[in-house]
N, C-alpha and C. Protein backbone atom coordinates (compact mmCIF):
# COMPACT_ATOMS: atom_id res chain seq x y z
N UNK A 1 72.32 94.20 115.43
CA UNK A 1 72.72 94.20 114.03
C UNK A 1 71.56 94.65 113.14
N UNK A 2 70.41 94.65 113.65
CA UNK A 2 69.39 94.69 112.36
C UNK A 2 68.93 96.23 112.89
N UNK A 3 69.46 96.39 113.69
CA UNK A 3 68.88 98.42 114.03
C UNK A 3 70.48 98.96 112.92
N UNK A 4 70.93 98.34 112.82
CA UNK A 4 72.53 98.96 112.17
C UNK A 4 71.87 98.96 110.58
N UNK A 5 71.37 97.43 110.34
CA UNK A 5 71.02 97.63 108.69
C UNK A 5 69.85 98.52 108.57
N UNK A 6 68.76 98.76 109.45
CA UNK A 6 67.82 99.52 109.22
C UNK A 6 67.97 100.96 109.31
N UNK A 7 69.27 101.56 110.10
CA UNK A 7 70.16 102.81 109.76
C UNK A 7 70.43 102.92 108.47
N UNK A 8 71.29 102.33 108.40
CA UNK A 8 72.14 102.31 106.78
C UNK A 8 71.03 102.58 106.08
N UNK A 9 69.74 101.59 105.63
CA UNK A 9 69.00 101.50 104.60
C UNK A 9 68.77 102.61 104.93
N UNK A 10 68.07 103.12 106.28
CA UNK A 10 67.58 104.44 106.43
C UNK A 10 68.24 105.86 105.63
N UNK A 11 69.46 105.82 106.08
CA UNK A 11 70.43 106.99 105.57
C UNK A 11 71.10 106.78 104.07
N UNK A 12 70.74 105.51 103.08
CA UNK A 12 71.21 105.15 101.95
C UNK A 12 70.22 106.70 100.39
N UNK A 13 69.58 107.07 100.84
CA UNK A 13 68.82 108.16 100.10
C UNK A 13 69.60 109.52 100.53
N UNK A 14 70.02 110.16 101.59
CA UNK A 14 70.77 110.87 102.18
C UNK A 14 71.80 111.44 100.68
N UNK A 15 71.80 112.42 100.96
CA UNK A 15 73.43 112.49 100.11
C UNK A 15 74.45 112.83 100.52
N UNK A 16 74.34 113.29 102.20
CA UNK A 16 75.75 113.17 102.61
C UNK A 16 76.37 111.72 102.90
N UNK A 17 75.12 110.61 103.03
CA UNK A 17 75.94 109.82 103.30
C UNK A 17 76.05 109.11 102.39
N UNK A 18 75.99 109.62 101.14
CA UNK A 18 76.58 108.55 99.70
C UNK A 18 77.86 110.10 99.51
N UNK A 19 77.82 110.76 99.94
CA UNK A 19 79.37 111.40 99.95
C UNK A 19 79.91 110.15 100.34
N UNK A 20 80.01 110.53 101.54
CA UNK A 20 80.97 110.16 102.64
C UNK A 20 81.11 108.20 102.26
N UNK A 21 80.53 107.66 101.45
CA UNK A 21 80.84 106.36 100.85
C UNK A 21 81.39 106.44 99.36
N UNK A 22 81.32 107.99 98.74
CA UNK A 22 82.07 107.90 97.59
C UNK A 22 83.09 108.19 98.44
N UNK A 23 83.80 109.32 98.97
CA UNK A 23 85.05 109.23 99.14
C UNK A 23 85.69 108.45 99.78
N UNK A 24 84.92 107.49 100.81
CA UNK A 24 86.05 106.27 101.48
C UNK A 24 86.53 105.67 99.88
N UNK A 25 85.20 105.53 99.25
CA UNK A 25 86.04 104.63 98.00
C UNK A 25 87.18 105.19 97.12
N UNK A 26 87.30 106.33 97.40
CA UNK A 26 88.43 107.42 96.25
C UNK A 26 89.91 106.92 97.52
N UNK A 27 89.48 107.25 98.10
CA UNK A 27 91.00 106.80 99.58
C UNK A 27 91.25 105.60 99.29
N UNK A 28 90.49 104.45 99.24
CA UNK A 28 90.97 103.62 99.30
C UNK A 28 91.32 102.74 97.64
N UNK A 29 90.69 103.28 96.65
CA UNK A 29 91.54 103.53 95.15
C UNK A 29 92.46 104.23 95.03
N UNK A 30 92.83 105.28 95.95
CA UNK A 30 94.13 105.73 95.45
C UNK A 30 95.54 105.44 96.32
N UNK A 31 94.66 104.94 97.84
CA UNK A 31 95.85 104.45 98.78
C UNK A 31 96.73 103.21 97.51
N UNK A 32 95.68 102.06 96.64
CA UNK A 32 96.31 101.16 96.26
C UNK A 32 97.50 101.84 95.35
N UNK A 33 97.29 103.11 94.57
CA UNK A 33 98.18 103.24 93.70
C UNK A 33 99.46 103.98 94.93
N UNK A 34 99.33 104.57 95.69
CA UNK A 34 100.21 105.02 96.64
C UNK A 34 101.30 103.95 96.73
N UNK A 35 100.79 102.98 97.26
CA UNK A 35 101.72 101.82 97.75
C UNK A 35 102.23 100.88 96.49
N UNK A 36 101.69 100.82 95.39
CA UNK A 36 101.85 100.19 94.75
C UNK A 36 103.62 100.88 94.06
N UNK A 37 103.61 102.16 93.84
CA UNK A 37 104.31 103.32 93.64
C UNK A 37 105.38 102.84 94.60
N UNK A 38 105.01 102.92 95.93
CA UNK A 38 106.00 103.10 96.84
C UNK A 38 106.96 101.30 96.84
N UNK A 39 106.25 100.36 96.31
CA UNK A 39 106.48 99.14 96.53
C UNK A 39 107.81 99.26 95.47
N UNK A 40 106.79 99.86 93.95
CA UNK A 40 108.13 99.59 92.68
C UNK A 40 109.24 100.33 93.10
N UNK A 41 109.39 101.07 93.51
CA UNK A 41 110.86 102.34 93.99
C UNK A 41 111.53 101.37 95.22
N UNK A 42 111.34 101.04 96.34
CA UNK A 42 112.18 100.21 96.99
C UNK A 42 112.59 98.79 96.08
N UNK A 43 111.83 98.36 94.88
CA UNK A 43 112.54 97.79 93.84
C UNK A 43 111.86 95.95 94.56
N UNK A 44 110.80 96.34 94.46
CA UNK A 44 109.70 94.97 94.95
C UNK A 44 109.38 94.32 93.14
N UNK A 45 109.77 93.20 93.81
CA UNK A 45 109.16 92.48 92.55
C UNK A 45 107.38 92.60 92.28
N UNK A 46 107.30 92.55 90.77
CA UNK A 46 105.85 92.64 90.09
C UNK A 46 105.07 92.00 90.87
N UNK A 47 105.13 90.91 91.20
CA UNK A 47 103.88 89.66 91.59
C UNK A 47 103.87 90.76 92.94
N UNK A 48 104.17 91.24 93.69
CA UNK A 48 103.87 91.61 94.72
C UNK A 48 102.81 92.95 94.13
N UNK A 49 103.06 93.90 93.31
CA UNK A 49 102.33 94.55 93.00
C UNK A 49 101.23 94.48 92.67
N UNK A 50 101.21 93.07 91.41
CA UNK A 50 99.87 92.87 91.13
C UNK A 50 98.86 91.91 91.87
N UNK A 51 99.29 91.36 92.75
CA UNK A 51 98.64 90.83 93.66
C UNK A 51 97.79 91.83 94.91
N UNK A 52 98.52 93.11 95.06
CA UNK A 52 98.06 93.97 96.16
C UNK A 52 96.95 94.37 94.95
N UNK A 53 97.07 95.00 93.31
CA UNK A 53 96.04 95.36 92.97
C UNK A 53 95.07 94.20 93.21
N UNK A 54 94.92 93.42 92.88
CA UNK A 54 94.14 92.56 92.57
C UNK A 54 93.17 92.27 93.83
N UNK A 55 93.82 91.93 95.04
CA UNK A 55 92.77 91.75 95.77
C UNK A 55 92.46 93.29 96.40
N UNK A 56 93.24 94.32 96.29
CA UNK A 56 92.39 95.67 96.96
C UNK A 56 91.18 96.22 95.35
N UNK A 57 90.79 95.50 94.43
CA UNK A 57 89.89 96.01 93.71
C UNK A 57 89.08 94.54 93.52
N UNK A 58 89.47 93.76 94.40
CA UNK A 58 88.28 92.38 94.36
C UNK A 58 87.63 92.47 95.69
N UNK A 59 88.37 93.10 96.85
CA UNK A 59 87.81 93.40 98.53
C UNK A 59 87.26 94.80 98.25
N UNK A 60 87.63 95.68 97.31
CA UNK A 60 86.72 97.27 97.78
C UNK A 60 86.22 97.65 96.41
């Protein structure tokens, strides 16, 4: 585990690999609106919606 954090820190100056950590974060901000979309059209009640926002922008 501590050769893994001493990678990371290592490669945290890098700029491909602050790409490649901005866009996981764009996928996974826009997967929430995907589903959130897809939830209201099969005709899901609110609390289900705002609960998926809520913890996918309190976990990422």
């Amino acid at each position: 585990m501590a050769r893994l954090k001493e990678r990371i820190l290592k490669l945290q100056n890098e700029s491909f690999f602050l790409l490649i950590i901005g866009l996981l974060a764009a996928a996974f901000f826009s997967a929430t609106f995907v589903v959130n979309r897809a939830l209201s059209l099969e005709g899901g009640h609110w609390y289900w919606t705002a609960s998926l926002r809520f913890f996918s922008r309190f976990f990422f």
